[in-house]
N, C-alpha and C. Protein backbone atom coordinates (compact mmCIF):
# COMPACT_ATOMS: atom_id res chain seq x y z
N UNK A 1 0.90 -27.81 -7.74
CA UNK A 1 1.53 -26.94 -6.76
C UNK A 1 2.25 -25.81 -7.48
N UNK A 2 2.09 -24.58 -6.81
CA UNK A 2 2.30 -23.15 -7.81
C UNK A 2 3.52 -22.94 -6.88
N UNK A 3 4.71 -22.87 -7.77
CA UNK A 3 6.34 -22.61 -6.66
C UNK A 3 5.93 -21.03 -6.66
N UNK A 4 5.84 -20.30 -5.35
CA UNK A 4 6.21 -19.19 -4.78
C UNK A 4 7.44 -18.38 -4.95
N UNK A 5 7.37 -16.90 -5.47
CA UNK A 5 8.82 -16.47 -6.15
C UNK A 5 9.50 -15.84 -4.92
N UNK A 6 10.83 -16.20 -4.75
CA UNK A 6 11.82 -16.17 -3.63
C UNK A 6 12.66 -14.86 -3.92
N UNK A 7 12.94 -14.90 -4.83
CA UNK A 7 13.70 -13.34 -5.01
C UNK A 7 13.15 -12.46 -6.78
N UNK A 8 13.14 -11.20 -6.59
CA UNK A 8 13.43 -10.50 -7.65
C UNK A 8 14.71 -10.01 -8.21
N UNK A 9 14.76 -9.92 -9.71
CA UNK A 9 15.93 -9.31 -10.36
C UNK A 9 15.46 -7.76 -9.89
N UNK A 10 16.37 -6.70 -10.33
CA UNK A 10 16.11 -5.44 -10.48
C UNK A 10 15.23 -5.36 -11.60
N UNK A 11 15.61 -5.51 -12.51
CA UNK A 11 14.07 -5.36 -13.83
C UNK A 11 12.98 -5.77 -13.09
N UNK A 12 12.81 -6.55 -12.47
CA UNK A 12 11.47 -7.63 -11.93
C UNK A 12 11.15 -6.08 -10.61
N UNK A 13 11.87 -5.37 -10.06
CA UNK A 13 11.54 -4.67 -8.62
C UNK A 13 10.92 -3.51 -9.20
N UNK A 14 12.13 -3.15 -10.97
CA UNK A 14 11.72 -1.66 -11.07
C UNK A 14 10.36 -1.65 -12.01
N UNK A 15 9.72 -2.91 -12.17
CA UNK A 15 8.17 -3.19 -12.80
C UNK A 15 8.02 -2.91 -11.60
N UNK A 16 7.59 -3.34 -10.76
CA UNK A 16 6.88 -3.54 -9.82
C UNK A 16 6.97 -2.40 -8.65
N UNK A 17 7.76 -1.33 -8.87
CA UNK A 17 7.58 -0.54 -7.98
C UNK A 17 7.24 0.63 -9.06
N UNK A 18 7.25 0.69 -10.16
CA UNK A 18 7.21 1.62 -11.16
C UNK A 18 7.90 2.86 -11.10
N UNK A 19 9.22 2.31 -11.02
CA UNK A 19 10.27 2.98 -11.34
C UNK A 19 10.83 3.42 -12.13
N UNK A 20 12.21 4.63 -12.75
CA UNK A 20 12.90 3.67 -13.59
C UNK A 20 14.60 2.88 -13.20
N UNK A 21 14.99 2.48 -14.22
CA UNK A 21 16.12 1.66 -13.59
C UNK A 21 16.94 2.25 -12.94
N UNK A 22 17.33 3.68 -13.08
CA UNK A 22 18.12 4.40 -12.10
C UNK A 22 17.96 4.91 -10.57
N UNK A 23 16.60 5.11 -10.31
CA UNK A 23 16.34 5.07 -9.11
C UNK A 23 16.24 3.63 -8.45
N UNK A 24 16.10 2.63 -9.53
CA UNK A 24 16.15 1.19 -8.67
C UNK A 24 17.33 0.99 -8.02
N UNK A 25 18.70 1.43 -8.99
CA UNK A 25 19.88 1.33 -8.54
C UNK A 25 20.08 2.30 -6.98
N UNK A 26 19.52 3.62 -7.14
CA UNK A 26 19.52 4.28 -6.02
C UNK A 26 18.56 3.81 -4.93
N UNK A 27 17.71 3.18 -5.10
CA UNK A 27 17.01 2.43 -3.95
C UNK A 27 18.48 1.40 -3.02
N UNK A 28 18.09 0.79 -4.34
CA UNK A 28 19.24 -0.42 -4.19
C UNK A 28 20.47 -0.63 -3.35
N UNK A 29 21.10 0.67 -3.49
CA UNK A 29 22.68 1.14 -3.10
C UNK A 29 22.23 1.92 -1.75
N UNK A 30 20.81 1.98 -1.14
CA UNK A 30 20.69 2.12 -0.01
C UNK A 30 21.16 1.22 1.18
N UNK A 31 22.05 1.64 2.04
CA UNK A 31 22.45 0.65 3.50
C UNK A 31 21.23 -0.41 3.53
N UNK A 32 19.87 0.29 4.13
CA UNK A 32 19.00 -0.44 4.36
C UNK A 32 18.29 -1.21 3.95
N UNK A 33 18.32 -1.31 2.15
CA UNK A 33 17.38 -2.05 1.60
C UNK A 33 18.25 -3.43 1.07
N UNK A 34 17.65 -4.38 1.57
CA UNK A 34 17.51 -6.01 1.44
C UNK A 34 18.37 -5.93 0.22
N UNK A 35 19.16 -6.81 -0.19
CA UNK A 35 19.54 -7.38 -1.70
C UNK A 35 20.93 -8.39 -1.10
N UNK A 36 20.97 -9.20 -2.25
CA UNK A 36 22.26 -10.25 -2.19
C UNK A 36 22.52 -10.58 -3.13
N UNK A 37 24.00 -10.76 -3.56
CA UNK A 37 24.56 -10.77 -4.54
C UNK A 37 25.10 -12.28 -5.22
N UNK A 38 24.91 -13.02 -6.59
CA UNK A 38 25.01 -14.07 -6.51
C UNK A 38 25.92 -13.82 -7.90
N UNK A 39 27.31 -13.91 -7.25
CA UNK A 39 28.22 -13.68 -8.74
C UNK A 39 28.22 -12.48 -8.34
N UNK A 40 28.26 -11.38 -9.64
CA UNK A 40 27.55 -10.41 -9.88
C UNK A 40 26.68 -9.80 -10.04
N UNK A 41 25.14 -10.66 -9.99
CA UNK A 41 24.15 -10.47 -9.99
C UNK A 41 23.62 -9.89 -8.79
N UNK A 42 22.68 -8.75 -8.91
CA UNK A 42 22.21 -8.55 -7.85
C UNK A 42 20.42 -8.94 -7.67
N UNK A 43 20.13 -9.13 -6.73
CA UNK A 43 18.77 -10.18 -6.67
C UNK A 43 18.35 -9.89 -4.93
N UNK A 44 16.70 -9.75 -5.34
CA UNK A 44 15.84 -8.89 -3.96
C UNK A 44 15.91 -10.18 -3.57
N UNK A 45 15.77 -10.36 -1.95
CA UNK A 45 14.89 -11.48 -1.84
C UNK A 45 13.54 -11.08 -1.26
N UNK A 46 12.44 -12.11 -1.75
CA UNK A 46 10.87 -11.33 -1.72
C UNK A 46 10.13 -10.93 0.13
N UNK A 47 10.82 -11.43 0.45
CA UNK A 47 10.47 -12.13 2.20
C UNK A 47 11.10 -10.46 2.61
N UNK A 48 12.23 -10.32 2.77
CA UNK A 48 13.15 -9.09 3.55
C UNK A 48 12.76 -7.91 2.75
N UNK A 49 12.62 -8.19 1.45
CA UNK A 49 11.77 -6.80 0.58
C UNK A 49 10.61 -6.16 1.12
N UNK A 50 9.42 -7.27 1.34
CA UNK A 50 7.87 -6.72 1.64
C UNK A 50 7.64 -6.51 3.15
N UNK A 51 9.04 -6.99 3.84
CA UNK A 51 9.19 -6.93 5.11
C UNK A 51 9.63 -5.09 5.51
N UNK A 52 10.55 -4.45 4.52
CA UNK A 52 11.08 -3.42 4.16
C UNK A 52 10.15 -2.87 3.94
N UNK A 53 8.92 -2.99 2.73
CA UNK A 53 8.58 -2.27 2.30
C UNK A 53 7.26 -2.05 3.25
N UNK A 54 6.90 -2.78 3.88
CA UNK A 54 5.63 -2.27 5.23
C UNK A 54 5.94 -1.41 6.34
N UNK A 55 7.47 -1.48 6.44
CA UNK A 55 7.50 -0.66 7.82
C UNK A 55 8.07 0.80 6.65
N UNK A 56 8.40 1.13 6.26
CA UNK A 56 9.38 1.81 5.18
C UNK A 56 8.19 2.99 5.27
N UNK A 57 8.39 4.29 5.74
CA UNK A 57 7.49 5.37 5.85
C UNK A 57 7.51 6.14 4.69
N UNK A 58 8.59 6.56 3.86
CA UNK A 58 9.26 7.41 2.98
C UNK A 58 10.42 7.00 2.32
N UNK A 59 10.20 7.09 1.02
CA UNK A 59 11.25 6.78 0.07
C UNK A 59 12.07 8.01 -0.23
């Protein structure tokens, strides 16, 4: 059984959106975009992200 990944770090979002880390932060620090904070850590979760990122017209 292959465990399914539940949240991304920011390194893990700004691969994957091919970013760099400063616009991740400016994604990030958007009202609307998904994130939760554990400590200080900040961490996507994958579900409310791809949920975001289908309706999401313009970045």
């Amino acid at each position: 059984m292959e465990d399914e990944k539940v949240i991304y770090t920011v390194k893990e979002l700004k691969e994957l959106l091919g970013i760099g880390i400063n616009q991740c932060y400016t994604l990030i620090n958007t009202d609307q975009f998904p994130i939760k904070h554990i400590g200080k850590k900040i961490v996507i979760p994958v579900k409310p992200f791809k949920e975001w990122l289908n309706k999401k017209e313009k970045l």
